[in-house]
N, C-alpha and C. Protein backbone atom coordinates (compact mmCIF):
# COMPACT_ATOMS: atom_id res chain seq x y z
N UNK A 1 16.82 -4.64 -48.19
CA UNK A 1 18.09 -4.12 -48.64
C UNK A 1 17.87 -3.31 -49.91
N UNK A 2 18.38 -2.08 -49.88
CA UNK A 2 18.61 -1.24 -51.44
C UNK A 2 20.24 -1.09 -51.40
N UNK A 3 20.01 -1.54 -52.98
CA UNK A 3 21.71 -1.10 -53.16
C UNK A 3 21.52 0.29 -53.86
N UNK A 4 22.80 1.00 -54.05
CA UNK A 4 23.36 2.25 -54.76
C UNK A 4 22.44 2.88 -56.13
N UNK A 5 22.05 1.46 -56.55
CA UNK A 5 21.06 2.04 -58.19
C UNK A 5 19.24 1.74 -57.75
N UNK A 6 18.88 1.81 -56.89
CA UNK A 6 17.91 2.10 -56.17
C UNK A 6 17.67 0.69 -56.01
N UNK A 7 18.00 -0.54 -56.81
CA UNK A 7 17.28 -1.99 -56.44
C UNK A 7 17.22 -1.95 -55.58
N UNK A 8 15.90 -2.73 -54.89
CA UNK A 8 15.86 -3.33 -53.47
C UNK A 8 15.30 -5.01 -53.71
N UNK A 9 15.55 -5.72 -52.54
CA UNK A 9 15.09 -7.00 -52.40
C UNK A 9 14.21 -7.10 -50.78
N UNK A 10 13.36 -7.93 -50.74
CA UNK A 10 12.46 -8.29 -49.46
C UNK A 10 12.59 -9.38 -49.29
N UNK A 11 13.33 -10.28 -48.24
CA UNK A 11 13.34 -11.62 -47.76
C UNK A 11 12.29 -12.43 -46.86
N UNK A 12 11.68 -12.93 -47.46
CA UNK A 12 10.67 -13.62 -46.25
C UNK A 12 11.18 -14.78 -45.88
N UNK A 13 11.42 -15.16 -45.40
CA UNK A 13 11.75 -16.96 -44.79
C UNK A 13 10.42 -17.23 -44.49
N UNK A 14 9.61 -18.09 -45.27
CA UNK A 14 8.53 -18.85 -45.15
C UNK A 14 8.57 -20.31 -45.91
N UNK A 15 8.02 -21.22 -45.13
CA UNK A 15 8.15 -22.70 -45.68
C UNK A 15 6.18 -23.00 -45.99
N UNK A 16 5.53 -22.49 -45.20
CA UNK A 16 4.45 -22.35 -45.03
C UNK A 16 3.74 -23.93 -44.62
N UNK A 17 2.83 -24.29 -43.61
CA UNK A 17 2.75 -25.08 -42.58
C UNK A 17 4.01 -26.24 -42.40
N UNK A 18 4.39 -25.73 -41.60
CA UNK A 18 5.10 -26.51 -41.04
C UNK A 18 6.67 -26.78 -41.38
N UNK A 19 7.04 -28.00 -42.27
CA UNK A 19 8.61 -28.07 -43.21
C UNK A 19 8.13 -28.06 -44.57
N UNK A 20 7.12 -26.97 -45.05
CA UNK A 20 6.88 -27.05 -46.33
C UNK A 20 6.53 -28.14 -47.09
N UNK A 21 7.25 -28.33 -48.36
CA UNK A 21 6.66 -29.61 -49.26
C UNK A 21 6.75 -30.89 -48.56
N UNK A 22 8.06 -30.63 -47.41
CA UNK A 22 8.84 -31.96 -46.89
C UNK A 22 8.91 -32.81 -47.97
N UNK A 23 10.05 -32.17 -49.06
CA UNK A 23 11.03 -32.45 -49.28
C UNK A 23 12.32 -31.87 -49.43
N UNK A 24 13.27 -32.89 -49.29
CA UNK A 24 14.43 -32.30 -48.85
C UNK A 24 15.40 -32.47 -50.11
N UNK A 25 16.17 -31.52 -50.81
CA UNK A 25 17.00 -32.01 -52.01
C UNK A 25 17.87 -32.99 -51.75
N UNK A 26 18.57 -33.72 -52.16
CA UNK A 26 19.50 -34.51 -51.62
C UNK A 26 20.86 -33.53 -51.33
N UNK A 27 21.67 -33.54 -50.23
CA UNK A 27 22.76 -33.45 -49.99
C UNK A 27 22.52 -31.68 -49.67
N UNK A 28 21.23 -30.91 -49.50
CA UNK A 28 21.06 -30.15 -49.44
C UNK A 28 20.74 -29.33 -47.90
N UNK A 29 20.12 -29.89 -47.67
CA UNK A 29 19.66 -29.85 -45.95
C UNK A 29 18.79 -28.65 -45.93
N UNK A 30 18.14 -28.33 -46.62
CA UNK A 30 16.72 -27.92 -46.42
C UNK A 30 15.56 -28.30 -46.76
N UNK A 31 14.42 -27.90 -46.73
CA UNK A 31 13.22 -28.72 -47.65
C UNK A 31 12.60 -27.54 -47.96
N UNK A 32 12.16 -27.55 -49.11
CA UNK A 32 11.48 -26.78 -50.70
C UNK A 32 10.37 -26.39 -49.13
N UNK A 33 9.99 -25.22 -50.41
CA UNK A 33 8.91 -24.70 -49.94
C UNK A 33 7.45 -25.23 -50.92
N UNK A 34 6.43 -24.75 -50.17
CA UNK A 34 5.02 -25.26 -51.25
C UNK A 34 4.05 -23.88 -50.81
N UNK A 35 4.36 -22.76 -51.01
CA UNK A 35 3.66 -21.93 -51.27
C UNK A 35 2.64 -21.65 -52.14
N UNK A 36 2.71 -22.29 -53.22
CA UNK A 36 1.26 -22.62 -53.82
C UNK A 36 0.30 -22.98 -53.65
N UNK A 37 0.06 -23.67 -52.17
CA UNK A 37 -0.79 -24.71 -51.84
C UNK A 37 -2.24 -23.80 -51.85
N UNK A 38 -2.34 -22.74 -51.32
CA UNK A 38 -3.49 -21.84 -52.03
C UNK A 38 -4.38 -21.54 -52.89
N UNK A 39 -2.80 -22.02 -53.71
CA UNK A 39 -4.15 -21.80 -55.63
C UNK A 39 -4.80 -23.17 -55.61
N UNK A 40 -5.79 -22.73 -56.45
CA UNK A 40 -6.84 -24.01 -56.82
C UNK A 40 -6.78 -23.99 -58.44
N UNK A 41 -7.13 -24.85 -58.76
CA UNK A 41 -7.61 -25.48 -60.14
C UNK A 41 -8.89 -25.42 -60.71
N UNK A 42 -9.76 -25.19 -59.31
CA UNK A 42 -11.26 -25.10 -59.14
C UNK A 42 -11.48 -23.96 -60.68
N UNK A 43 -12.08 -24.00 -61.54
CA UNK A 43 -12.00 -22.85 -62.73
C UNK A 43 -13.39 -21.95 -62.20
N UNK A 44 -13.40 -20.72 -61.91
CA UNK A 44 -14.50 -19.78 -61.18
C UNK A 44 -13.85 -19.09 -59.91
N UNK A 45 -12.84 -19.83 -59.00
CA UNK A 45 -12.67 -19.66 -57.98
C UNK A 45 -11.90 -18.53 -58.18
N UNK A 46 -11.72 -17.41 -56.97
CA UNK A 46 -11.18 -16.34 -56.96
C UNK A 46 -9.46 -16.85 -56.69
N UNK A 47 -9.33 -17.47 -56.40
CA UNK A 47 -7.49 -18.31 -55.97
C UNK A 47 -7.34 -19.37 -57.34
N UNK A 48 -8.08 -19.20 -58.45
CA UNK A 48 -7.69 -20.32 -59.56
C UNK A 48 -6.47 -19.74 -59.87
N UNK A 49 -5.83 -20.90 -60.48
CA UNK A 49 -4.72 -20.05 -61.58
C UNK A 49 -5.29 -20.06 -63.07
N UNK A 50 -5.32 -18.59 -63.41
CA UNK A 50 -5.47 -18.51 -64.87
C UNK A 50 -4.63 -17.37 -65.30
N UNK A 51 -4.36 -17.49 -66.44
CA UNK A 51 -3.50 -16.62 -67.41
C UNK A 51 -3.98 -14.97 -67.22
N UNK A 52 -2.99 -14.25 -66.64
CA UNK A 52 -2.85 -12.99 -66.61
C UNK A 52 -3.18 -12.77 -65.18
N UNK A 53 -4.16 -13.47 -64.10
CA UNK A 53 -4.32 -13.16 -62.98
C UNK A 53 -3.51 -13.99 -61.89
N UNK A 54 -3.53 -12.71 -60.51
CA UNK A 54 -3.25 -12.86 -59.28
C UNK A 54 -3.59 -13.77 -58.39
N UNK A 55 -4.00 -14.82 -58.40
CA UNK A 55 -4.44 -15.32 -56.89
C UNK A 55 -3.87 -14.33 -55.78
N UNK A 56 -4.93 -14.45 -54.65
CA UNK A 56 -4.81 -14.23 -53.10
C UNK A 56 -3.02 -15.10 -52.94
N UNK A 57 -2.36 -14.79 -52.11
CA UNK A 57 -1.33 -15.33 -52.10
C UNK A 57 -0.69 -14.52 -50.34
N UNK A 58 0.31 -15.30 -49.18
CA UNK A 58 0.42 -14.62 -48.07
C UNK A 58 1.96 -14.43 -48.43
N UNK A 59 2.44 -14.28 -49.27
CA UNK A 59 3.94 -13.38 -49.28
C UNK A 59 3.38 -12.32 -50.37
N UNK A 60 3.42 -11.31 -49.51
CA UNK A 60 3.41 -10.34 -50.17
C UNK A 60 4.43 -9.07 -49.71
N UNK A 61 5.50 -9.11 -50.64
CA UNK A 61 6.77 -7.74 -49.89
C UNK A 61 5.91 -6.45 -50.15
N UNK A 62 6.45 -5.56 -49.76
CA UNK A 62 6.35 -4.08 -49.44
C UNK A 62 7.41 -3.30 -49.79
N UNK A 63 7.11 -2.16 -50.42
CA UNK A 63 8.07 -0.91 -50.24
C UNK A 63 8.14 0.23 -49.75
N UNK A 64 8.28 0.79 -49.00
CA UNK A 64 8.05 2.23 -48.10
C UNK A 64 9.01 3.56 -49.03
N UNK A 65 8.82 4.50 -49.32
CA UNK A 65 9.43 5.73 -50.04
C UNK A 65 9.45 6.98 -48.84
N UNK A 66 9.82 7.54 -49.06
CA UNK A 66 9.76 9.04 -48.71
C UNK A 66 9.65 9.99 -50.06
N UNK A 67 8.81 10.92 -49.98
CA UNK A 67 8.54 11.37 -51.17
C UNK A 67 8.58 10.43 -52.15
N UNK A 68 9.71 10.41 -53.37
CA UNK A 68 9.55 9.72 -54.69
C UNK A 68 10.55 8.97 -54.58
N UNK A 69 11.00 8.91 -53.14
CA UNK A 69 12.47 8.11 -52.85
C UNK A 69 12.46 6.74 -52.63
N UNK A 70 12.65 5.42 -53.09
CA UNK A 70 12.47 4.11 -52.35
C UNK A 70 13.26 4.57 -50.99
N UNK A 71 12.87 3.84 -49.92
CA UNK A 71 13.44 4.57 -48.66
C UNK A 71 13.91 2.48 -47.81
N UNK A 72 12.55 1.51 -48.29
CA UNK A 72 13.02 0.61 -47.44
C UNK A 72 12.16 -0.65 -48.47
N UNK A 73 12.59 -1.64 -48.48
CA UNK A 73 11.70 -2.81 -48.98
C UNK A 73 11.62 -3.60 -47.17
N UNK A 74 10.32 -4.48 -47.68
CA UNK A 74 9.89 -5.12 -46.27
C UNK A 74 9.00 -6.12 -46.55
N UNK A 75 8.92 -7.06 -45.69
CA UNK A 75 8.17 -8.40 -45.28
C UNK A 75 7.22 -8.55 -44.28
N UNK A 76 6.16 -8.83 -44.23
CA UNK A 76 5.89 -9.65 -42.71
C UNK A 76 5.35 -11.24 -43.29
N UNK A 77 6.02 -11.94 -42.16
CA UNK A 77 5.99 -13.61 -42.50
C UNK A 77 4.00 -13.53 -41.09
N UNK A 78 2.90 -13.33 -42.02
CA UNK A 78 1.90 -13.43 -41.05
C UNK A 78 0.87 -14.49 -41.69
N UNK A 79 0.91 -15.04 -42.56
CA UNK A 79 -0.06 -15.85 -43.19
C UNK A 79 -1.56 -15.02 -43.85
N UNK A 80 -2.42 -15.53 -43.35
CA UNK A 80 -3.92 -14.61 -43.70
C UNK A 80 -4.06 -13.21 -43.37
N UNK A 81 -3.25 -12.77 -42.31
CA UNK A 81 -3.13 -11.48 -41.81
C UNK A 81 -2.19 -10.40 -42.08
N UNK A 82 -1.56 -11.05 -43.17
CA UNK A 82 -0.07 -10.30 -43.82
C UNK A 82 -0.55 -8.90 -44.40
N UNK A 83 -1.75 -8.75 -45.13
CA UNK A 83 -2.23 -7.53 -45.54
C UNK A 83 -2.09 -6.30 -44.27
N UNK A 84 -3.06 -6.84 -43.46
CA UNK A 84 -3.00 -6.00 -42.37
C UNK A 84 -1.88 -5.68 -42.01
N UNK A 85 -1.19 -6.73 -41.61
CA UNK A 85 0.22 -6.94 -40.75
C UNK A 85 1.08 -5.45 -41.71
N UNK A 86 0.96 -5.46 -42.84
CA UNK A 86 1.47 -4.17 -43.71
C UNK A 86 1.04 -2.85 -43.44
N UNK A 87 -0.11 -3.03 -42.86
CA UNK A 87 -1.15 -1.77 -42.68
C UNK A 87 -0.70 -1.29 -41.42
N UNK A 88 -0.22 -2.12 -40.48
CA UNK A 88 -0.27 -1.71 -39.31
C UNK A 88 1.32 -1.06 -39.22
């Protein structure tokens, strides 16, 4: 979605394996997601978390332009293959 002042937003619906954290808030009726489960703690590892860097991560949105125009924001829900899944 872009609104009128060019913002856009990208929705992924991902819980990632399975019902996510499985947990459920109370009185809420969904269960949290655990998208973190990726990063490591491991200190060296290319997926650590440290201050100022990226881990590898599988939500990654997209924006498409025409010329200098935002034209579309976008998702693919693909896990390890989401890079591509953009490419293609």
């Amino acid at each position: 979605a872009v609104d009128g002042q060019g913002n856009a937003c990208s929705f992924i619906n991902s819980n990632f394996m399975g019902f996510g954290s499985g947990l459920v808030p109370r009185g809420c009726g969904f269960s949290l997601q655990n998208r973190g489960a990726n990063f490591l703690l491991t200190e060296g590892h290319p997926n650590s978390v440290e201050p100022g860097k990226r881990p590898y991560h599988t939500i990654i949105p997209g924006m498409a332009t025409v010329g200098r125009e935002l034209f579309a924001s976008f998702g693919v829900m693909g896990g390890f293959m989401q890079p591509q899944g953009h490419v293609q």
